[in-house]
N, C-alpha and C. Protein backbone atom coordinates (compact mmCIF):
# COMPACT_ATOMS: atom_id res chain seq x y z
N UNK A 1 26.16 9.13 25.51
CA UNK A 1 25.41 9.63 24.38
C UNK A 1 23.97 9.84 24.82
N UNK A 2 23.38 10.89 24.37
CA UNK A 2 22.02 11.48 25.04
C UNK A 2 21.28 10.63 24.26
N UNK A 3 19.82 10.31 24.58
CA UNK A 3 19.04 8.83 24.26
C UNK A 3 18.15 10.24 23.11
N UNK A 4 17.77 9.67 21.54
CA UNK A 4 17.07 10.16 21.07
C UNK A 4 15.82 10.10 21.12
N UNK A 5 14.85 11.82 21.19
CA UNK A 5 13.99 11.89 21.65
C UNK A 5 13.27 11.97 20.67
N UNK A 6 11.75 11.21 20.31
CA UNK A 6 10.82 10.97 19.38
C UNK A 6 9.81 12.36 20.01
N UNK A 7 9.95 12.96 18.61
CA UNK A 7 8.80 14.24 19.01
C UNK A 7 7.22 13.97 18.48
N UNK A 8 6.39 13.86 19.13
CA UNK A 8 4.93 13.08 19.21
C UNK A 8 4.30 14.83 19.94
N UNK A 9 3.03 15.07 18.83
CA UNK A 9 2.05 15.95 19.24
C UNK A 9 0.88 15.28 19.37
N UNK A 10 -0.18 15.72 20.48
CA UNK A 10 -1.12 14.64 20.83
C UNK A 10 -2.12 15.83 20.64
N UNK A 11 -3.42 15.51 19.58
CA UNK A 11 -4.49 16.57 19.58
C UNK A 11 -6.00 15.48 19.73
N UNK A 12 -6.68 16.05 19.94
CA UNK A 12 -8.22 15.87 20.41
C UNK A 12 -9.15 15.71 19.27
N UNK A 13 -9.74 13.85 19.05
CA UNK A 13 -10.15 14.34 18.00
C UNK A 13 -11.06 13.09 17.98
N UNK A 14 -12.37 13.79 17.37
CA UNK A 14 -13.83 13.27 17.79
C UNK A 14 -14.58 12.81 16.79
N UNK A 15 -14.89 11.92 16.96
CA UNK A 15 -15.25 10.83 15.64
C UNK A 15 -16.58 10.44 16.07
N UNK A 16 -17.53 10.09 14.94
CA UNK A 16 -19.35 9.24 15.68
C UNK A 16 -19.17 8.09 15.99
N UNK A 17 -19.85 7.86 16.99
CA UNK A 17 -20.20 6.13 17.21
C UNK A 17 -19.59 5.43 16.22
N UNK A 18 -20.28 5.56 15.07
CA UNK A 18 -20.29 4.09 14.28
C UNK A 18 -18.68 3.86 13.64
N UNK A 19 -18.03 5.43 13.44
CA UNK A 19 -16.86 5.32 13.01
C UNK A 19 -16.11 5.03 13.97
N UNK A 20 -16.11 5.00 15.16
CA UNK A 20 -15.34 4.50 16.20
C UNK A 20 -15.56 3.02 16.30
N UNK A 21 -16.80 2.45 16.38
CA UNK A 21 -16.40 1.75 16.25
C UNK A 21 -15.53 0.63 15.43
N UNK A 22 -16.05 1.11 13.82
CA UNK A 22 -15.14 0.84 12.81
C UNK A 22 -13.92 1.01 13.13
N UNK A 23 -13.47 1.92 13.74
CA UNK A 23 -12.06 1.88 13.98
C UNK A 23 -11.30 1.18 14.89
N UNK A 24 -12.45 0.86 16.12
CA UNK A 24 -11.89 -0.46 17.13
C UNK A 24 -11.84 -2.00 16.55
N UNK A 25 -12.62 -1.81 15.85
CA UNK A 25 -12.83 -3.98 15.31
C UNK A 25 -11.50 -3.34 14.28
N UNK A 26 -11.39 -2.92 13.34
CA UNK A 26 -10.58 -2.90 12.19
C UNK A 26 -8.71 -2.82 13.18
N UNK A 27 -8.36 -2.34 14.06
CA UNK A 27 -7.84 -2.41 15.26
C UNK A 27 -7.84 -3.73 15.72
N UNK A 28 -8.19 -4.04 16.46
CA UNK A 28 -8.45 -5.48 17.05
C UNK A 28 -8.26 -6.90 15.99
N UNK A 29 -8.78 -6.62 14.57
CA UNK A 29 -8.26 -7.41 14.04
C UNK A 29 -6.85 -7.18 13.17
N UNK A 30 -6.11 -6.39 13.54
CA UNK A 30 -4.76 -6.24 12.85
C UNK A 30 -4.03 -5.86 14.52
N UNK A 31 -4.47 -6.71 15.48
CA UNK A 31 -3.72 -6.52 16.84
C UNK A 31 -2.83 -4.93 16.90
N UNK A 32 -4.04 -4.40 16.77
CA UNK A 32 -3.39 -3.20 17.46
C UNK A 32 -4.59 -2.08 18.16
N UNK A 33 -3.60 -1.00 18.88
CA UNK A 33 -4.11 -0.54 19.66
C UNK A 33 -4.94 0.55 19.03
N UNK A 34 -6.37 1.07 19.36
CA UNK A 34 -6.61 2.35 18.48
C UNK A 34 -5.94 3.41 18.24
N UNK A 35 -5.34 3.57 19.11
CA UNK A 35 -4.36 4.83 18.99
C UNK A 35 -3.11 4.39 18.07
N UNK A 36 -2.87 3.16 17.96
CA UNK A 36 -1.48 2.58 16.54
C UNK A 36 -2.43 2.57 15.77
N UNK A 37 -3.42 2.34 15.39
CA UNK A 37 -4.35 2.11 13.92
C UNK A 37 -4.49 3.51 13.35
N UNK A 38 -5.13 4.57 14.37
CA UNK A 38 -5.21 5.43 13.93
C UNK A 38 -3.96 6.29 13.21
N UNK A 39 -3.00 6.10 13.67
CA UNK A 39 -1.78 6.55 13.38
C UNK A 39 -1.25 6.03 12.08
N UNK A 40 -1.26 4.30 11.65
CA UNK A 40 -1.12 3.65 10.77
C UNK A 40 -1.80 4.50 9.64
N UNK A 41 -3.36 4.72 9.48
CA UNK A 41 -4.19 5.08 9.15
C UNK A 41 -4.03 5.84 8.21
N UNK A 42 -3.37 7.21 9.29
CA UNK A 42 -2.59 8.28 8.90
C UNK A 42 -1.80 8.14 8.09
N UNK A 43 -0.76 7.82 8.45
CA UNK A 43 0.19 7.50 7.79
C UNK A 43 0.23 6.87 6.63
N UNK A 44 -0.62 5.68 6.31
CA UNK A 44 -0.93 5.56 4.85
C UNK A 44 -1.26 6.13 4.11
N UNK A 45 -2.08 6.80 4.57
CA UNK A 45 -2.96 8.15 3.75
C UNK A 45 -1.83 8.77 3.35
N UNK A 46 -1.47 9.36 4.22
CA UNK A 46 -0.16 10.52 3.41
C UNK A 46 1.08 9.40 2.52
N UNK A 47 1.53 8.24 2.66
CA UNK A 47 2.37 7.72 1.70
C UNK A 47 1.65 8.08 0.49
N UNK A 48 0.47 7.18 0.36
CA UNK A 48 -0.60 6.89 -0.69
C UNK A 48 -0.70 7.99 -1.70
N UNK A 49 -0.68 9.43 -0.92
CA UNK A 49 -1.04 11.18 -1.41
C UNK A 49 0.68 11.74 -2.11
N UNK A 50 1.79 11.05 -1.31
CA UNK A 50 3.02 11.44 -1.87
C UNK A 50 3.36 13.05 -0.60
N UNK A 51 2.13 12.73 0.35
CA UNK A 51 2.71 13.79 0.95
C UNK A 51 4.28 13.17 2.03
N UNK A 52 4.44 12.04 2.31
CA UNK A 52 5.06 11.24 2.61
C UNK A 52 6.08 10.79 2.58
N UNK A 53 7.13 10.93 2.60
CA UNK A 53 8.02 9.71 1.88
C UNK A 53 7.72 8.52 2.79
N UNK A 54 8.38 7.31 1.97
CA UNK A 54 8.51 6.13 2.73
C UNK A 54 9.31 5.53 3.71
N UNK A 55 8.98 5.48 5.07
CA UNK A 55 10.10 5.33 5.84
C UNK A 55 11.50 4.37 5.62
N UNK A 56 12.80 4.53 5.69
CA UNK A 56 14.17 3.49 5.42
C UNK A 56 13.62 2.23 6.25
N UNK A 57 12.62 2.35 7.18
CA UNK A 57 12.32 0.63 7.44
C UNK A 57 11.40 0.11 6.73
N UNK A 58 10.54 0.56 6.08
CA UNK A 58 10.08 -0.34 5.17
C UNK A 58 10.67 -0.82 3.79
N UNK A 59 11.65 0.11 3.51
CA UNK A 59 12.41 0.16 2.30
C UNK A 59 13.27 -0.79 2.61
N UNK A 60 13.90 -0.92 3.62
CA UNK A 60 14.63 -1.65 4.13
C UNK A 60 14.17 -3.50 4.08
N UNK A 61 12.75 -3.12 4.61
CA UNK A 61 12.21 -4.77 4.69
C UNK A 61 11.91 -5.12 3.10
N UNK A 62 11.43 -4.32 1.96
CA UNK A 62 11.53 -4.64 0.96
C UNK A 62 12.73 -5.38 0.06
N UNK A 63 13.69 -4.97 0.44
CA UNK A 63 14.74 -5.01 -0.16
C UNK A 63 15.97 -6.52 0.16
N UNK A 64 15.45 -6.78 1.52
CA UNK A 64 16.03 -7.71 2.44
C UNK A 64 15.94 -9.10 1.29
N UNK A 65 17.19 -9.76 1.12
CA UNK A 65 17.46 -11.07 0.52
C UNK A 65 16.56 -12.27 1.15
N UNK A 66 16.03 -12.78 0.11
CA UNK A 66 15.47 -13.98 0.85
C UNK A 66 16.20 -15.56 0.75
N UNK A 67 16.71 -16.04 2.01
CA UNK A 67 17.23 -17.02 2.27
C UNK A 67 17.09 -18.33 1.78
């Protein structure tokens, strides 16, 4: 079975000082990498807007019985 391939576009994108750095500490304290924060970021934004749907793994972790 052929291994499924995650399609990822990578664009160039330039932010000031101060928002960078905002975006490294805010990063660093939710252990992740800038490039996962930024993405997170994203991605909330658009749930939040409804441009989104919600991925089956978080729906998934919602839903999970607690022991």
């Amino acid at each position: 079975m052929a291994k499924k391939e995650s399609i990822t576009k990578s664009f160039v994108l330039r932010v000031d000082a101060a928002t960078m750095d905002a975006i490294e500490k805010w990063a660093a304290d939710e252990f992740r990498s800038i490039n996962g924060q930024l993405q997170w970021i994203i991605a909330d934004a658009l749930r939040r807007s409804g441009r989104l749907k919600k991925s089956k793994e978080s729906t998934t972790d919602n839903n999970t019985e607690k022991l």
